[in-house]
N, C-alpha and C. Protein backbone atom coordinates (compact mmCIF):
# COMPACT_ATOMS: atom_id res chain seq x y z
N UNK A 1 64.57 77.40 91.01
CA UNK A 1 64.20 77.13 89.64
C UNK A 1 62.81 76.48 89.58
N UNK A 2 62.45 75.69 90.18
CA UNK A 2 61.37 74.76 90.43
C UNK A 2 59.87 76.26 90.68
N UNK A 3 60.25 76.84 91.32
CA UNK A 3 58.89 77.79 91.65
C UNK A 3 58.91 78.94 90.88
N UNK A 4 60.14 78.93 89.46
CA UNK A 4 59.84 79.60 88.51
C UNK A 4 58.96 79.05 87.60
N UNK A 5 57.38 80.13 86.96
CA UNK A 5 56.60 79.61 86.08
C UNK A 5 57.09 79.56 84.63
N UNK A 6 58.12 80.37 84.26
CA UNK A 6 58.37 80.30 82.80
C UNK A 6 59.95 80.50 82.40
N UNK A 7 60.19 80.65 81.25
CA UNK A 7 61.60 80.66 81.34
C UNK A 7 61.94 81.78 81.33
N UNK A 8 61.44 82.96 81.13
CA UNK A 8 61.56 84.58 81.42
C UNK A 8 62.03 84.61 82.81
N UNK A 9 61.15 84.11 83.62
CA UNK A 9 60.90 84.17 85.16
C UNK A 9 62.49 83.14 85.81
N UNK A 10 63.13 82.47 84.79
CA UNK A 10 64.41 81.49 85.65
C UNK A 10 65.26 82.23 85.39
N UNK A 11 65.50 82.76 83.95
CA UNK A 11 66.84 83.63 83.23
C UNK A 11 66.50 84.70 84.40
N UNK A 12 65.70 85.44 84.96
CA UNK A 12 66.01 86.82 85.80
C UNK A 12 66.48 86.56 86.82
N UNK A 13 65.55 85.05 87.58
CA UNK A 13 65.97 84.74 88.72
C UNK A 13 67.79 84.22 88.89
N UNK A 14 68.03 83.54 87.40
CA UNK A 14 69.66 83.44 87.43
C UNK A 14 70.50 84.68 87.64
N UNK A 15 70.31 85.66 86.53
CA UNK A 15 70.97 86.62 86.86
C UNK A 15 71.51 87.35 88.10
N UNK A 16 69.68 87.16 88.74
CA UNK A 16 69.95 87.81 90.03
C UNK A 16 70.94 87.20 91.05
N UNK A 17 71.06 85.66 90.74
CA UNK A 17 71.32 85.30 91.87
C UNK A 17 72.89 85.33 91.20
N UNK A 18 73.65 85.22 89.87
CA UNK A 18 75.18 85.60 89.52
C UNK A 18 74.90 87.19 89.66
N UNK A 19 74.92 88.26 90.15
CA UNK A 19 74.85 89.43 90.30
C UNK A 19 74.98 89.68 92.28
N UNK A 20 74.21 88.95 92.96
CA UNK A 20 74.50 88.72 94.60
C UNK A 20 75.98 87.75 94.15
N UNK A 21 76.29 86.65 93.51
CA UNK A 21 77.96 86.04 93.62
C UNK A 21 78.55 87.15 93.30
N UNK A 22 78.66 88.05 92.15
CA UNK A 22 79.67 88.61 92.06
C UNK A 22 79.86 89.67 92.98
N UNK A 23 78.52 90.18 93.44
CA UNK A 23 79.14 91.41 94.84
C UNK A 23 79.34 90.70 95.84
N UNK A 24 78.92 89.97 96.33
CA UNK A 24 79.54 89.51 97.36
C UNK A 24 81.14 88.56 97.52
N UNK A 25 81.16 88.44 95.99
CA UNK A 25 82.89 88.12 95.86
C UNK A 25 84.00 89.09 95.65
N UNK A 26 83.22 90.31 95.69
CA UNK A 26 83.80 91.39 95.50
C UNK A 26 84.91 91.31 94.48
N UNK A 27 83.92 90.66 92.96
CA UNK A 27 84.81 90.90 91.40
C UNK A 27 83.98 91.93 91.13
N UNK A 28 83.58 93.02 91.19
CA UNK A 28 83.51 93.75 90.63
C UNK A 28 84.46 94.83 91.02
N UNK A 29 85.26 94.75 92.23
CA UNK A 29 86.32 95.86 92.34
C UNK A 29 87.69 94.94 91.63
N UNK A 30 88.35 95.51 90.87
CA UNK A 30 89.55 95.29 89.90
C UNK A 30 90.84 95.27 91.23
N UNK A 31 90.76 96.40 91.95
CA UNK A 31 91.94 95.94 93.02
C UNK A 31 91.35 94.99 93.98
N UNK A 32 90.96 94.76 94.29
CA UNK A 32 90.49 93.76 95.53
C UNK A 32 91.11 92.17 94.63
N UNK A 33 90.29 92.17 93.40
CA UNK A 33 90.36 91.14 92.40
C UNK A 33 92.02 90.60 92.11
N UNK A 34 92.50 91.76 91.86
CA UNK A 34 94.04 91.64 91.47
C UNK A 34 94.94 91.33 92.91
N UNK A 35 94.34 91.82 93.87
CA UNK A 35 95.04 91.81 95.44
C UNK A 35 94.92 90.41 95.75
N UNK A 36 93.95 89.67 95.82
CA UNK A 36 93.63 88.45 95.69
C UNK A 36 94.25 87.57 94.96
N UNK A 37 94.20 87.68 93.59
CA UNK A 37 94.95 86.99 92.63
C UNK A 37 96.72 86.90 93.71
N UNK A 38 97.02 87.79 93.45
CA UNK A 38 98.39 87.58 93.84
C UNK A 38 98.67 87.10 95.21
N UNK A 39 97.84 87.51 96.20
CA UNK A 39 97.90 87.14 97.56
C UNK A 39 97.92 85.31 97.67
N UNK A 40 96.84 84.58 96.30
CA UNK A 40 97.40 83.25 95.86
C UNK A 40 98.05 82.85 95.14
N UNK A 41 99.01 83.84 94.49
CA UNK A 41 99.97 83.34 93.72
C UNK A 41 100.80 83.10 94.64
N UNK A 42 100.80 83.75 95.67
CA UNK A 42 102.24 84.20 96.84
C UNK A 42 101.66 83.14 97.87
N UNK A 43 100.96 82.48 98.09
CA UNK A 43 100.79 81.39 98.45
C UNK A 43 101.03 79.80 97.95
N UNK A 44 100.85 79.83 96.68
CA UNK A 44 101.65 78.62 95.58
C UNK A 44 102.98 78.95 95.61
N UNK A 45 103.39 79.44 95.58
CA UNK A 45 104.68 79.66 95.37
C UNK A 45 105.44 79.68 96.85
N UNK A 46 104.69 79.68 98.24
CA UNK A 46 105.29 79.25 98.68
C UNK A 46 105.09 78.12 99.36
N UNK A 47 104.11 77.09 98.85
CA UNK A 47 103.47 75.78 98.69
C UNK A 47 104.80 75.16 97.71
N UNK A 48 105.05 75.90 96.80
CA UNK A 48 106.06 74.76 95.55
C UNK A 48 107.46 74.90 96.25
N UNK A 49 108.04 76.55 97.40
CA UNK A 49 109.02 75.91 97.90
C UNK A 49 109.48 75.47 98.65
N UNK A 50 108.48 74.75 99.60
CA UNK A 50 108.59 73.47 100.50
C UNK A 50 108.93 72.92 100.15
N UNK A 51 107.60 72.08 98.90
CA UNK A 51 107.53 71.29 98.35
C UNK A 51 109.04 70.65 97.50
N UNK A 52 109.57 71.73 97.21
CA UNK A 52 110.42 71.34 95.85
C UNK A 52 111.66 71.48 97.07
N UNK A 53 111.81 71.75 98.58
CA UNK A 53 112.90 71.60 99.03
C UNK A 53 113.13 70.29 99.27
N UNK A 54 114.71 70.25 99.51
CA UNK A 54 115.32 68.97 99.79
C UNK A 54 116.06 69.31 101.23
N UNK A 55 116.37 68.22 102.29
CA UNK A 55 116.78 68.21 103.30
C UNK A 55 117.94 68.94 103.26
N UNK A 56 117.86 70.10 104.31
CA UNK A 56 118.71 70.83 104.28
C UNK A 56 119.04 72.32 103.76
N UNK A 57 117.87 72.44 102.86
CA UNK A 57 117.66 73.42 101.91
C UNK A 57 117.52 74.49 102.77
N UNK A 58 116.53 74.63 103.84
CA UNK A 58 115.90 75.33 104.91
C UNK A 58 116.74 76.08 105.42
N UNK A 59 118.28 75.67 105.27
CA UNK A 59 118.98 76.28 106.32
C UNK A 59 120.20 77.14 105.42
N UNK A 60 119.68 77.40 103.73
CA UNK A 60 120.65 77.80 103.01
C UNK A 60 119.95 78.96 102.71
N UNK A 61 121.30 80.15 102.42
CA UNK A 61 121.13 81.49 102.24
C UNK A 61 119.74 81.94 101.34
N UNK A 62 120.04 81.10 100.29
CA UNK A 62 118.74 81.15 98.71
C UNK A 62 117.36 81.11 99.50
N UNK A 63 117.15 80.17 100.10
CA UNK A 63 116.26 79.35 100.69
C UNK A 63 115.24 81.09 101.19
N UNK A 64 116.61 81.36 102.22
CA UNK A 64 115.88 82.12 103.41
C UNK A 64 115.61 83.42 103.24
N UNK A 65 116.60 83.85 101.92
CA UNK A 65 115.99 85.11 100.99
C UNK A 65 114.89 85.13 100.00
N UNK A 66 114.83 83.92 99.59
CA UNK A 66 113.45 83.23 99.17
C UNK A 66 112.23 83.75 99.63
N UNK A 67 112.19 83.03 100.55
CA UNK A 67 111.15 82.80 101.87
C UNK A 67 110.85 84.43 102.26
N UNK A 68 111.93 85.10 102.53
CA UNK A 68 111.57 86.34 103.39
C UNK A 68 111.02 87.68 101.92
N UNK A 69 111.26 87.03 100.87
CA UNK A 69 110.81 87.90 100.38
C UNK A 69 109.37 87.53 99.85
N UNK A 70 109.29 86.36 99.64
CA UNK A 70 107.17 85.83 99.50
C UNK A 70 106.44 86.39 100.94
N UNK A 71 107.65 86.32 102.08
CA UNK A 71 106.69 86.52 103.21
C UNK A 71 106.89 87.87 103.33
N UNK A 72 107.60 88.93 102.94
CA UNK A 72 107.38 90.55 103.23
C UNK A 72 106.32 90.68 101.79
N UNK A 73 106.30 90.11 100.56
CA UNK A 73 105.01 90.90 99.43
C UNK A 73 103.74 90.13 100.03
N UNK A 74 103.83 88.95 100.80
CA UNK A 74 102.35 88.64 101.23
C UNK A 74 101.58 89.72 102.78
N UNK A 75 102.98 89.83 103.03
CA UNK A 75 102.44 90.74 104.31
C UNK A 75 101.69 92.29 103.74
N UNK A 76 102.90 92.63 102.41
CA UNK A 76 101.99 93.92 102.10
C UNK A 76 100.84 93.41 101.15
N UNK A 77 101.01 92.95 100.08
CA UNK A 77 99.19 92.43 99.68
C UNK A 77 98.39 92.20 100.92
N UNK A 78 98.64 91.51 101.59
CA UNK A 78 97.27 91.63 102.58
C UNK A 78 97.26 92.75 103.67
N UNK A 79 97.78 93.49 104.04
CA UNK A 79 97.48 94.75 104.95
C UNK A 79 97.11 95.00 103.33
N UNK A 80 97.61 95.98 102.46
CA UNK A 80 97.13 96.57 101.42
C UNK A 80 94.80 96.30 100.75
N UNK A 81 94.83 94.81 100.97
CA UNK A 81 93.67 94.59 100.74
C UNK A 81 92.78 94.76 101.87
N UNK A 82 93.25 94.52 103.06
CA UNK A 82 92.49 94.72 104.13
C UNK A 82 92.28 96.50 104.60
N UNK A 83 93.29 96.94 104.12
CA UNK A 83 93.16 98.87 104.10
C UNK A 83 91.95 98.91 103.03
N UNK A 84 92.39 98.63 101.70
CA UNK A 84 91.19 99.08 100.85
C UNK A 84 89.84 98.45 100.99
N UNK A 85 89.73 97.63 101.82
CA UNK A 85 88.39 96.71 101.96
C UNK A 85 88.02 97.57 103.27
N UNK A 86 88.46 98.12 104.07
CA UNK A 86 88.27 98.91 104.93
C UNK A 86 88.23 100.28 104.58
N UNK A 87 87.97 100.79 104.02
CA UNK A 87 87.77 101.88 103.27
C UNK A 87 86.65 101.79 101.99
N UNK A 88 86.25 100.59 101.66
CA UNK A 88 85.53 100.71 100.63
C UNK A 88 83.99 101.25 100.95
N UNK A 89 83.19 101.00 101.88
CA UNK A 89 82.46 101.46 102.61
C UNK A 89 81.73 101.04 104.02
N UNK A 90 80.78 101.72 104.67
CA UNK A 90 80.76 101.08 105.61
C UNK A 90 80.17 99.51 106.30
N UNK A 91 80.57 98.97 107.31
CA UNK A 91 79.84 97.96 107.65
C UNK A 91 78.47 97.75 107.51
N UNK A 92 77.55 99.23 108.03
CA UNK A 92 76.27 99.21 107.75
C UNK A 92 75.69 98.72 106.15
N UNK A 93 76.58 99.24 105.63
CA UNK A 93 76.15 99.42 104.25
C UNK A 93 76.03 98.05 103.69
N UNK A 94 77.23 97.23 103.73
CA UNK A 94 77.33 95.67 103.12
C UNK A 94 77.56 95.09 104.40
N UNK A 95 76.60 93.98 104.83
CA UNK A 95 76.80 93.02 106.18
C UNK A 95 78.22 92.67 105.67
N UNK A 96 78.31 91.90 103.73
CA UNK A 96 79.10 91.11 103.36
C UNK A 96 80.66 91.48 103.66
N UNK A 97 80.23 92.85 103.23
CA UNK A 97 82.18 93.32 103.89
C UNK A 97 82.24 93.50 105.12
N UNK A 98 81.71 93.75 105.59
CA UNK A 98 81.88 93.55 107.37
C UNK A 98 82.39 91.93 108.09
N UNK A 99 81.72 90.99 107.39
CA UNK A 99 81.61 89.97 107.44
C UNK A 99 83.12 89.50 107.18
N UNK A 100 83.18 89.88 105.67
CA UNK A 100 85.16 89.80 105.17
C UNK A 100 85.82 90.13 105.91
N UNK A 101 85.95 91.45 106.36
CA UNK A 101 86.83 91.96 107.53
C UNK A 101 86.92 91.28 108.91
N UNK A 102 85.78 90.88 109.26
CA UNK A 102 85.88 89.96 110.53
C UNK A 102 86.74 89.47 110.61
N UNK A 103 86.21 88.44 109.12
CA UNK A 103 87.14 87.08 109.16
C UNK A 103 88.61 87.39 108.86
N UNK A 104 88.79 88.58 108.18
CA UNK A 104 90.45 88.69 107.70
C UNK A 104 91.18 89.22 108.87
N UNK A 105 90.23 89.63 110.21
CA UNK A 105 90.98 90.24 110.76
C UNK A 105 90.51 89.83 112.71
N UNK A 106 90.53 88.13 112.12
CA UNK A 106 89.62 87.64 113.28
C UNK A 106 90.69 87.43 114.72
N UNK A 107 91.95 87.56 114.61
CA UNK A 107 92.89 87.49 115.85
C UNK A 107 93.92 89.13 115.78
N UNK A 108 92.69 89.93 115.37
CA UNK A 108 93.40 91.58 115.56
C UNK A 108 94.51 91.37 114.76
N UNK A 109 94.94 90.93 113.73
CA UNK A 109 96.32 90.87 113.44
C UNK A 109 96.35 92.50 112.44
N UNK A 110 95.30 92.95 111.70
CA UNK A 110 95.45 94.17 111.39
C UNK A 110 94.97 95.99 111.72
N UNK A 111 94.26 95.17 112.76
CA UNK A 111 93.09 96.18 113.44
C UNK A 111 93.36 95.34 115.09
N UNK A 112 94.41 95.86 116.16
CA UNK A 112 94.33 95.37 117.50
C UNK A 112 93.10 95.87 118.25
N UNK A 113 92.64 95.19 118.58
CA UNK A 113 91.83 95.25 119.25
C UNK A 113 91.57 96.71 120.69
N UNK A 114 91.29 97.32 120.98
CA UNK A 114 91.40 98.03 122.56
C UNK A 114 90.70 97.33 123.31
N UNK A 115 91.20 97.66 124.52
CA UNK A 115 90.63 97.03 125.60
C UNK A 115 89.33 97.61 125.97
N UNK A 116 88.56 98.41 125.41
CA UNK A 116 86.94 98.36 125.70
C UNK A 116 86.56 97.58 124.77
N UNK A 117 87.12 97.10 123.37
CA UNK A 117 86.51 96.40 122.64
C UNK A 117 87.20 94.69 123.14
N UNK A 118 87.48 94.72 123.50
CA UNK A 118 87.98 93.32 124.27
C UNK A 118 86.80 92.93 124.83
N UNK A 119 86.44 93.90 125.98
CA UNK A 119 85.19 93.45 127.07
C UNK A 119 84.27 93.30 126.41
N UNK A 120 83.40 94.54 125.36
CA UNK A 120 82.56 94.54 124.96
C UNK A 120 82.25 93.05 123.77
């Protein structure tokens, strides 16, 4: 802002720089956006049922059908986002999604690794 001369020259420079946040937060894709959303809903929710258990709870039927069903829709939201983020285009193209994928997929949990890419 400071080495903008006028206020023409800050409003563009803002834009530009909310236009790099939003692609690189990847809100401009609606599924990625919505995959997300829920991938933290399904994380609060299973933050509140710790939270809201009482000793003993852990080991009751409710509990563990609970549990296994936040943890089978979080397993498919995230393979699901990590397929379409892998498909959206290539690494060359956006460092930034390359970058995402790394990190979403930094102990091979959706992409195993081979063993030339091990060494290499």
């Amino acid at each position: 802002a400071q080495s903008c001369v006028d206020f023409e020259e800050l409003c563009a420079a803002h834009e530009a720089t909310l236009a790099t946040l939003e692609a690189q937060c990847f809100l401009q894709a609606p599924s990625v956006a919505t995959a997300l959303h829920q991938l933290f809903q399904l994380c609060l929710a299973l933050c509140r049922m710790l939270s809201y258990a009482e000793e003993g709870v852990h080991d009751s039927a409710a509990f563990k059908q609970q549990f296994a069903t936040v943890s089978r829709e979080f397993s498919r939201q995230s393979a699901f986002l990590f397929a379409f983020l892998s498909n959206m285009s290539s690494p060359q193209a956006s460092p930034h999604l390359a970058q995402l994928l790394l990190r979403l997929n930094f102990n091979s949990f959706f992409v195993p690794l081979t063993r030339a890419q091990e060494k290499g």
